[in-house]
Protein backbone atom coordinates (compact mmCIF):
# COMPACT_ATOMS: atom_id res chain seq x y z
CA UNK A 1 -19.17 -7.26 49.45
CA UNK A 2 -22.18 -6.33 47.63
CA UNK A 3 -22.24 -7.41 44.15
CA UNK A 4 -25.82 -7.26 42.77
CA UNK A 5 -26.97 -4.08 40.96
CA UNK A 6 -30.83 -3.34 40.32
CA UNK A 7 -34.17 -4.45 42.17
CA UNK A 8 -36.62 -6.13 38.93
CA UNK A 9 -33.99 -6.98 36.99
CA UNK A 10 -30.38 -7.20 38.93
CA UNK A 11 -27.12 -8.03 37.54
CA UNK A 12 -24.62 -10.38 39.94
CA UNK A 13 -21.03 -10.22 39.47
CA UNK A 14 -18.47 -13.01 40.26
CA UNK A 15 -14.80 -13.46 40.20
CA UNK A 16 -11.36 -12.45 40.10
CA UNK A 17 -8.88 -11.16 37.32
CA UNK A 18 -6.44 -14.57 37.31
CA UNK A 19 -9.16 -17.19 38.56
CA UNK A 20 -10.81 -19.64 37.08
CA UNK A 21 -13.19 -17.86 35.19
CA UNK A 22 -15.64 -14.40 35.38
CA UNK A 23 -19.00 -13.72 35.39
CA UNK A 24 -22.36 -12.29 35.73
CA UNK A 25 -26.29 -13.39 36.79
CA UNK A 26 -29.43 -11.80 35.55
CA UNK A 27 -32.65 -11.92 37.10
CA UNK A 28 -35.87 -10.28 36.29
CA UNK A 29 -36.06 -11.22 32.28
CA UNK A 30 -39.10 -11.83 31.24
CA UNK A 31 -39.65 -15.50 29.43
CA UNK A 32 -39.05 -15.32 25.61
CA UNK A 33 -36.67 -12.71 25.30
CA UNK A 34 -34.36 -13.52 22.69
CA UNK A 35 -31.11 -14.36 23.70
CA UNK A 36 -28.58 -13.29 20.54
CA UNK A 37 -25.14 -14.63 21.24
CA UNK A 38 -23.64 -12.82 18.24
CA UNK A 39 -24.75 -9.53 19.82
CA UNK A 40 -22.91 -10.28 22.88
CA UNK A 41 -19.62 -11.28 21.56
CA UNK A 42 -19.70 -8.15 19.14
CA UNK A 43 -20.26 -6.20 22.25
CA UNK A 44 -17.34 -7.45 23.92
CA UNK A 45 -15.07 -7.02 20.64
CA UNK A 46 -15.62 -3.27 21.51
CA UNK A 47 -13.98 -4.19 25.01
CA UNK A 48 -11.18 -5.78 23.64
CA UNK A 49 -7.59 -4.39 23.78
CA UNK A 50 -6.43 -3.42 20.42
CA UNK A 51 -2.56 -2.59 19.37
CA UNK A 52 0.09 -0.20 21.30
CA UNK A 53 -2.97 1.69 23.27
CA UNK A 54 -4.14 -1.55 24.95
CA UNK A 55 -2.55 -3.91 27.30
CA UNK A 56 -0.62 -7.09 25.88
CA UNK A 57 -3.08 -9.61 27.85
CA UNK A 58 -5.39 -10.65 24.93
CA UNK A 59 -8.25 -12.88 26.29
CA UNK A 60 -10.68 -15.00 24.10
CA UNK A 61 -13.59 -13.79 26.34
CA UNK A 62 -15.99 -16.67 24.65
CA UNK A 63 -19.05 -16.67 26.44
CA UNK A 64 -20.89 -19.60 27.98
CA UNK A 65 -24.09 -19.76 29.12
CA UNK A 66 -24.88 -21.64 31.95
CA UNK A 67 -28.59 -21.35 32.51
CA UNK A 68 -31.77 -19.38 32.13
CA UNK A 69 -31.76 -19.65 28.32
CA UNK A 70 -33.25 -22.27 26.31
CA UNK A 71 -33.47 -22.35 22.02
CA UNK A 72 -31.89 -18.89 22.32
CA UNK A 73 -34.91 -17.18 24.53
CA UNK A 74 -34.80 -16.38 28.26
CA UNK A 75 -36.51 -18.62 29.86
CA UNK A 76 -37.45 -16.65 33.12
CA UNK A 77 -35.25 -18.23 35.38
CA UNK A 78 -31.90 -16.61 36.22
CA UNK A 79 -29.01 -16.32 33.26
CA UNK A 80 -26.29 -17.60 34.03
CA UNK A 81 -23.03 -16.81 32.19
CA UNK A 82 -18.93 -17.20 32.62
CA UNK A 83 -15.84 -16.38 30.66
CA UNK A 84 -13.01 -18.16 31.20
CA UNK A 85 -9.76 -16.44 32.14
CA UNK A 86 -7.26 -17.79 29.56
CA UNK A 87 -3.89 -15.69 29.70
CA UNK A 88 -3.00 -14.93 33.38
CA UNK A 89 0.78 -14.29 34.28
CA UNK A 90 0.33 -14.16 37.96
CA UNK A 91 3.89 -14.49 38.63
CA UNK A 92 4.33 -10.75 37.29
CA UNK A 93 2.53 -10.07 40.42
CA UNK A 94 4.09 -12.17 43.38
CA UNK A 95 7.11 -10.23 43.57
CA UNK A 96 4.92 -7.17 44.55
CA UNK A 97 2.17 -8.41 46.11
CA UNK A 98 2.71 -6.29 49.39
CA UNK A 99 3.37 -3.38 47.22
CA UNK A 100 0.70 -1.13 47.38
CA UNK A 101 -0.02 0.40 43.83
CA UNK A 102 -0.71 4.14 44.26
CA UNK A 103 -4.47 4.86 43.24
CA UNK A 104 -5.04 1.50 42.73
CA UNK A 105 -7.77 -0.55 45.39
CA UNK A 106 -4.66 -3.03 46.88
CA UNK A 107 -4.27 -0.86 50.42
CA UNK A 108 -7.95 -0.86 50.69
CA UNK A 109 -8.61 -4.23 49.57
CA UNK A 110 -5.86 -5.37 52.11
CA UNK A 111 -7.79 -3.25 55.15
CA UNK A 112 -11.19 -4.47 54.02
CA UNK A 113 -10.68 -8.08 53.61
CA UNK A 114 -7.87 -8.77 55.91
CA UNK A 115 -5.05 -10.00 53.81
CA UNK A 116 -7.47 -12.89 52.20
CA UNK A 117 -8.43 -10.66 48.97
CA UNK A 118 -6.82 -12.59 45.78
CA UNK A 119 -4.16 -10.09 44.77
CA UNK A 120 -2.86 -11.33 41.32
CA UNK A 121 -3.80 -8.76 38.85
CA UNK A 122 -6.18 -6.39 40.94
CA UNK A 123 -8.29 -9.97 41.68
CA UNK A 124 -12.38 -8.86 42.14
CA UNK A 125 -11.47 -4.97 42.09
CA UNK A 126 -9.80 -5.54 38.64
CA UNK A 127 -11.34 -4.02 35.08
CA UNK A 128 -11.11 -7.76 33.94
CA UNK A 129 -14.76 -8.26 35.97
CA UNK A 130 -16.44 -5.81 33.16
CA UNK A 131 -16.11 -8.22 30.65
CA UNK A 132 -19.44 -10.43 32.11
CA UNK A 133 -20.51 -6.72 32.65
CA UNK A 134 -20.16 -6.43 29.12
CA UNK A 135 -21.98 -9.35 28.26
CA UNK A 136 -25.31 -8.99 30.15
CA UNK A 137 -25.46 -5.72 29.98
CA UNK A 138 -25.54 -6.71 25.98
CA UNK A 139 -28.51 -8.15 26.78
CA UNK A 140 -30.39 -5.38 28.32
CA UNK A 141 -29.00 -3.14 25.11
CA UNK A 142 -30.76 -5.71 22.71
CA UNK A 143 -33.99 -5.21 24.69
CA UNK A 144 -34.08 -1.55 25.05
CA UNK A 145 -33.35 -1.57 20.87
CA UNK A 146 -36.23 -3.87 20.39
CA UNK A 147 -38.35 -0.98 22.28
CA UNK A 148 -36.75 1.89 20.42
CA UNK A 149 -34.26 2.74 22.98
CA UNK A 150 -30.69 3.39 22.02
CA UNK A 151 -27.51 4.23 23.76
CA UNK A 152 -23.76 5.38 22.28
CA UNK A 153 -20.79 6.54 24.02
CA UNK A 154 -18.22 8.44 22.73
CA UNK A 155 -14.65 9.84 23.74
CA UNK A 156 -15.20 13.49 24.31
CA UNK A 157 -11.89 14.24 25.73
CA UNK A 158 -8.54 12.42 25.87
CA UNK A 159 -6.01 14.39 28.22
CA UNK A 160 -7.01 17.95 26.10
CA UNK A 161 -7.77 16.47 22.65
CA UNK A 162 -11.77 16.88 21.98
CA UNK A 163 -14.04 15.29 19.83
CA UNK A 164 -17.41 16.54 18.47
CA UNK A 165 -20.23 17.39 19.90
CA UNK A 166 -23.05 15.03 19.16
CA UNK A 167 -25.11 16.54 16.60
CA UNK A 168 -27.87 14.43 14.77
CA UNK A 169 -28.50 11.78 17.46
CA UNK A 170 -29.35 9.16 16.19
CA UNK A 171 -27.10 9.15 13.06
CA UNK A 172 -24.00 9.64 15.24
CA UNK A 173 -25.69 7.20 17.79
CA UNK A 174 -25.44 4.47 15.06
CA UNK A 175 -21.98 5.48 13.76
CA UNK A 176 -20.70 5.15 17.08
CA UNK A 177 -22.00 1.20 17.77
CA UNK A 178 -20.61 -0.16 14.69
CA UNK A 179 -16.92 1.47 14.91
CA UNK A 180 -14.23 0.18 17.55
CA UNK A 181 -12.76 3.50 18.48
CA UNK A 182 -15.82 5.40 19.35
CA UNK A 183 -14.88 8.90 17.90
CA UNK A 184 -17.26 11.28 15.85
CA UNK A 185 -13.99 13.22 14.50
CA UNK A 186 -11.74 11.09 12.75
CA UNK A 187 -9.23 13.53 12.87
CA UNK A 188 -9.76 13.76 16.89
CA UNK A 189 -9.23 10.65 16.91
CA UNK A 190 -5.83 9.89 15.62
CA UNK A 191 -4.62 13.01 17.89
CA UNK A 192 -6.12 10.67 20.59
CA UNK A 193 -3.92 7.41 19.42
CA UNK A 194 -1.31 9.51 19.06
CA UNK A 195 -1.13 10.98 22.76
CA UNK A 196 -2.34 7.93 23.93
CA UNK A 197 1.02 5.80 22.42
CA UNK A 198 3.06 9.25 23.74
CA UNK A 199 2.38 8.17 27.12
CA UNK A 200 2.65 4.62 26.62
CA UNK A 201 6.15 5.14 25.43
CA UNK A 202 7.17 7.30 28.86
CA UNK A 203 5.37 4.85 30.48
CA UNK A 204 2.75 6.91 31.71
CA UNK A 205 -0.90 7.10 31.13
CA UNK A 206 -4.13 9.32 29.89
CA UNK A 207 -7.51 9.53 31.09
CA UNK A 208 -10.35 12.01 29.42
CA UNK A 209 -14.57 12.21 29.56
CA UNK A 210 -16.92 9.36 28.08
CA UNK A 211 -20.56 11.58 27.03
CA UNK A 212 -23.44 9.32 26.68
CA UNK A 213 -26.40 9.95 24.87
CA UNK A 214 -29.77 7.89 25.82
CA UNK A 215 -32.62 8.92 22.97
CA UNK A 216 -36.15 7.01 22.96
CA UNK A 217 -36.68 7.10 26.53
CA UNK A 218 -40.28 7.86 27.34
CA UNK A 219 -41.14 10.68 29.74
CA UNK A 220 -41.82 9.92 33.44
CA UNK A 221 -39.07 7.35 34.10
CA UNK A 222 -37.29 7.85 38.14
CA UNK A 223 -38.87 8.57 41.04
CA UNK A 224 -37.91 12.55 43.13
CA UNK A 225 -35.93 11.74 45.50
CA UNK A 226 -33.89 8.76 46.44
CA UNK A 227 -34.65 6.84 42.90
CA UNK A 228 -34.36 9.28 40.50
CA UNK A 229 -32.71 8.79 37.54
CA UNK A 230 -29.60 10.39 38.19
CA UNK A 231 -28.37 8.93 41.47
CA UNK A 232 -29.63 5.14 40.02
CA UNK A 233 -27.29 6.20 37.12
CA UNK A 234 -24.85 7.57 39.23
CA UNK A 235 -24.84 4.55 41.32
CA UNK A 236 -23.76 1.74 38.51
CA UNK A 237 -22.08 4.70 37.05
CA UNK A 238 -19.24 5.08 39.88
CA UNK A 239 -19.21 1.48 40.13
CA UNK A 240 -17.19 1.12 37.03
CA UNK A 241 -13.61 0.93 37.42
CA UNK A 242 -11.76 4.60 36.75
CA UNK A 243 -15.14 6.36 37.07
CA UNK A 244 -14.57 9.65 38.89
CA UNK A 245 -16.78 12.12 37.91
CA UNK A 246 -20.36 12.25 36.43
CA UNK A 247 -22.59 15.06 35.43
CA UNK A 248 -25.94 15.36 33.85
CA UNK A 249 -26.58 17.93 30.71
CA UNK A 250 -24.33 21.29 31.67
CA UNK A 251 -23.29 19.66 34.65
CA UNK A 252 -20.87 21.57 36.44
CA UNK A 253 -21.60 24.31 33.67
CA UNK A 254 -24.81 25.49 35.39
CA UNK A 255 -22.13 27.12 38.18
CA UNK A 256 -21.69 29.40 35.85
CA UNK A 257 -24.87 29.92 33.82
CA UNK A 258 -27.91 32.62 35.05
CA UNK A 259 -31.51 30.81 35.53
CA UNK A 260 -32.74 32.37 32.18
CA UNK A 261 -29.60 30.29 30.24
CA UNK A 262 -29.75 27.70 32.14
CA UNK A 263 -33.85 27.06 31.90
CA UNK A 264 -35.35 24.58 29.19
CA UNK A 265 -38.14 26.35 27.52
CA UNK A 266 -40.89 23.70 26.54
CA UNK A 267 -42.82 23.66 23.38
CA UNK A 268 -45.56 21.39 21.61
CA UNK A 269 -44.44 19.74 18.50
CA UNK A 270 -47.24 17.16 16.77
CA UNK A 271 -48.69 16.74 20.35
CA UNK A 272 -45.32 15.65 21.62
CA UNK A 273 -43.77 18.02 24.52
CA UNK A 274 -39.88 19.02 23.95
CA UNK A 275 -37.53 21.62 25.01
CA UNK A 276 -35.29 24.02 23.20
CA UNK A 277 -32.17 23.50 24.76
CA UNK A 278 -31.47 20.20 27.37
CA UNK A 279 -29.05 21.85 29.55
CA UNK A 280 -30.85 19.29 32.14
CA UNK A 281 -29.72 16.45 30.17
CA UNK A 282 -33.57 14.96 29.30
CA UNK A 283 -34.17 15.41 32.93
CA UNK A 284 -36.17 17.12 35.60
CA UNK A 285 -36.76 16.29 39.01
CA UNK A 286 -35.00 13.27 38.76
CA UNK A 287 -37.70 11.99 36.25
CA UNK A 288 -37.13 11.91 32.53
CA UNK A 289 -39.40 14.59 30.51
CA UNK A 290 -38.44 12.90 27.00
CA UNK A 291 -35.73 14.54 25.45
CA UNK A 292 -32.29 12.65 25.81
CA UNK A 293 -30.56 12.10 28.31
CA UNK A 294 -27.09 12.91 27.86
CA UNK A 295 -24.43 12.49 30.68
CA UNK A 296 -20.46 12.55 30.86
CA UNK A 297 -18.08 10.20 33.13
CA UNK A 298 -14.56 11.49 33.99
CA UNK A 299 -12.37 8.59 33.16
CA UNK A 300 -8.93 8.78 35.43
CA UNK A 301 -5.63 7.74 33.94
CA UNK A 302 -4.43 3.90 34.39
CA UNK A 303 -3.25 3.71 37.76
CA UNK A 304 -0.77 1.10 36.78
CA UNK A 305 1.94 2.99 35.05
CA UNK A 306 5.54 2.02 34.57
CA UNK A 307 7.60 5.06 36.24
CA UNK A 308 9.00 4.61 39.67
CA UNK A 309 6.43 5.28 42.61
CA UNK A 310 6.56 5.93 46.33
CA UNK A 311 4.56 3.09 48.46
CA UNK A 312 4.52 1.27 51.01
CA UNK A 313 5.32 -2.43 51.97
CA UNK A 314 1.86 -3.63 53.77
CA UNK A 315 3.65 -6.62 55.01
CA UNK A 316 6.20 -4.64 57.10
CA UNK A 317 4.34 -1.37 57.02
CA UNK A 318 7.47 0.64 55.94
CA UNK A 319 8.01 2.69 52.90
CA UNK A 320 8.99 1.27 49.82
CA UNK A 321 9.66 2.19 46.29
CA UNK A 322 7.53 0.53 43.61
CA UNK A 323 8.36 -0.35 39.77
CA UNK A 324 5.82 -2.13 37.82
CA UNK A 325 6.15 -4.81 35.73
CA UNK A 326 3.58 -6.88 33.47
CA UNK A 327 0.60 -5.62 31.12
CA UNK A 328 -1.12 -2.76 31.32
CA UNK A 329 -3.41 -0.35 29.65
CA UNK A 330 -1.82 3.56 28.79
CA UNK A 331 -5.34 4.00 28.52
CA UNK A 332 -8.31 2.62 29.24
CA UNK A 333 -10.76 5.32 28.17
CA UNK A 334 -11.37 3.68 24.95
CA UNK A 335 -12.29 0.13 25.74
CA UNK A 336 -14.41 1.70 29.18
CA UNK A 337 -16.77 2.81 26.52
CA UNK A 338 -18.85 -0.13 25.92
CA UNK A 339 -18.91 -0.83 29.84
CA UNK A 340 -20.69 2.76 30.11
CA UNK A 341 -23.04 1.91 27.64
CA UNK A 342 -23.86 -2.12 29.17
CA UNK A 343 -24.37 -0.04 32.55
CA UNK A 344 -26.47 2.44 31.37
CA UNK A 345 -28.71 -0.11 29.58
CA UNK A 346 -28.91 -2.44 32.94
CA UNK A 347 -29.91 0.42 34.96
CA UNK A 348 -32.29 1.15 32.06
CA UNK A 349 -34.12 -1.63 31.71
CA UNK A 350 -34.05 -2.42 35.49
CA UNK A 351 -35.90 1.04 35.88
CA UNK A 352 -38.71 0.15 32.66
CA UNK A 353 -38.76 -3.25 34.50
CA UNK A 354 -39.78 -1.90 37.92
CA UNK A 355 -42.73 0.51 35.98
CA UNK A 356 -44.00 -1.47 33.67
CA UNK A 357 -43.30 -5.23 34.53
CA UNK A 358 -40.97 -7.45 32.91
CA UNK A 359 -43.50 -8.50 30.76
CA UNK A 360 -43.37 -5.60 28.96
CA UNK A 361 -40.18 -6.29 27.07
CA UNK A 362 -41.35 -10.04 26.82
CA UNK A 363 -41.01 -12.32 23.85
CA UNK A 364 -43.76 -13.43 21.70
């Protein structure tokens, strides 16, 4: 299984939903980056699950550091970190462990790894491994701030009910990082809740589309072809768990759009280069030309849901009939947020790392 992301700076990811404990090693900081704990555990506050639109398992998620930091700065050596899992109930799990959950990774899991995969609770293939994704991707947020790089997500679209378009980017860019339910439209948002707890109560569940905004990149990030921006994105993009879809700018809108719509005129504006429109999403030829870069993830529904589902029984390959018991999300679109925005940062600053050195975002 490969579980490192990035080539200057890479994040590792470890462990399973009811072990011991998850977690995540960087390498590629530079020495004397600072190292702000508080940051990280507000960052995974925006993960947590949060009243009838959340699952019931409520973890503590305190982070440890194990290594690589010293008096709160990197030290240059790998970072080290683990959360501990705290409130497992693997026993909701044993009675169905040859159950294959439709849409979820347990029939592929079982092919791949030949019956020796941990099974309780979705085990390495479960959302519960975002949580160290969370927390070092935290770190790479901090450091793109501190170089005038900033990154919000918000909930476009929960099954039909839309929020806002981002507007003023950086104004809405801040608004979303200090809320918990990233929405621009407080009204959109309690029509979200609302259908959200709809489905929860037929247990069922709602996906929707996460759009990112990136602003302060400089122009001339990616390389054409095989490195470009987009598929490095894409990559640690579709990684995520419930990630189906991505597009960049229009997206799928340019099927429908003549060259002379779709086209981003460029201008000069005090010596800086900018385009009227960013159908392209801050992006051409797979290299960044400056403006944002804006993107959109289709989130798919929980897969765990509490209606009866056709299956089979992997043990004695017949079909069965599967109903679910234990915690799970109606929706997970909500708390995926932050992940988007820790991923987007690592593949970031892994990018700025490979063309500039890691020196470059270096403490004093």
């Amino acid at each position: 299984m490969k579980n490192t992301f990035g080539n200057s700076l890479s994040v590792t990811l470890f462990g399973e939903s009811h072990g011991e404990a998850v977690g995540a090693v960087i390498d590629g900081l530079a020495p004397g980056i600072e190292i702000d704990e508080e940051f990280i555990a507000s960052q995974l506050d925006l993960r947590r699950p949060a009243g009838k639109i959340s699952t019931a398992r409520h973890e503590g998620d305190k982070v440890r550091i194990l290594s690589g930091v010293f008096n709160s700065k990197a030290t240059g050596t790998p970072l080290a970190l683990i959360i501990e899992n705290e409130n497992t109930k693997s026993a909701d799990y044993e009675k169905t462990r040859y159950l294959a959950r439709p849409s979820h990774a347990d029939y592929t899991a079982q092919v791949k790894y030949r019956g020796y995969q941990d099974y309780r609770g979705g085990g390495h293939f479960s959302g519960r491994i975002t949580a160290p994704l969370v927390a070092a991707g935290a770190v790479a947020v901090d450091m793109l701030r501190k170089k005038g790089v900033y990154i919000a997500t918000h909930i476009k679209n929960l099954h039909g009910v839309c929020d806002r378009d981002f507007d003023y980017l950086k104004n809405d860019i801040d608004y979303l990082n200090s809320i918990p339910y990233a929405v621009l439209d407080e009204n959109a948002k309690e029509k979200m809740i609302a259908e959200t707890e709809k489905a929860a109560a037929q247990g069922d569940s709602v996906g929707g589309t996460l759009e990112t905004a990136v602003i302060g990149l400089e122009a001339g990030l990616g390389e054409p072809w095989f490195d470009s921006i987009e598929s490095q994105l894409a990559h640690i993009l579709f990684s995520v768990p419930a990630v189906k879809g991505v597009e960049f700018g229009a997206g799928f809108g340019f099927a429908n759009m003549t060259g002379s719509e779709a086209n981003d005129p460029f201008y000069v504006e005090n010596s800086k280069v900018k385009t009227y429109t960013n159908n392209n999403g801050g992006i051409n030829g797979g290299i960044t030309n400056g403006m944002p870069v804006i993107f959109r993830c289709a989130v798919k529904p929980t897969p765990s849901i509490f209606k009866e589902q056709k299956t089979i029984d992997m043990n004695t390959m017949e079909n069965a009939v599967l109903s679910l018991k234990g915690r799970h999300d109606p929706a997970v679109i909500h708390r995926a947020r932050v992940v988007i925005d820790s991923v987007t940062a690592l593949c970031i600053a892994d990018m700025l790392t490979a063309r500039h050195g890691a020196d470059w975002f270096g403490g004093e």
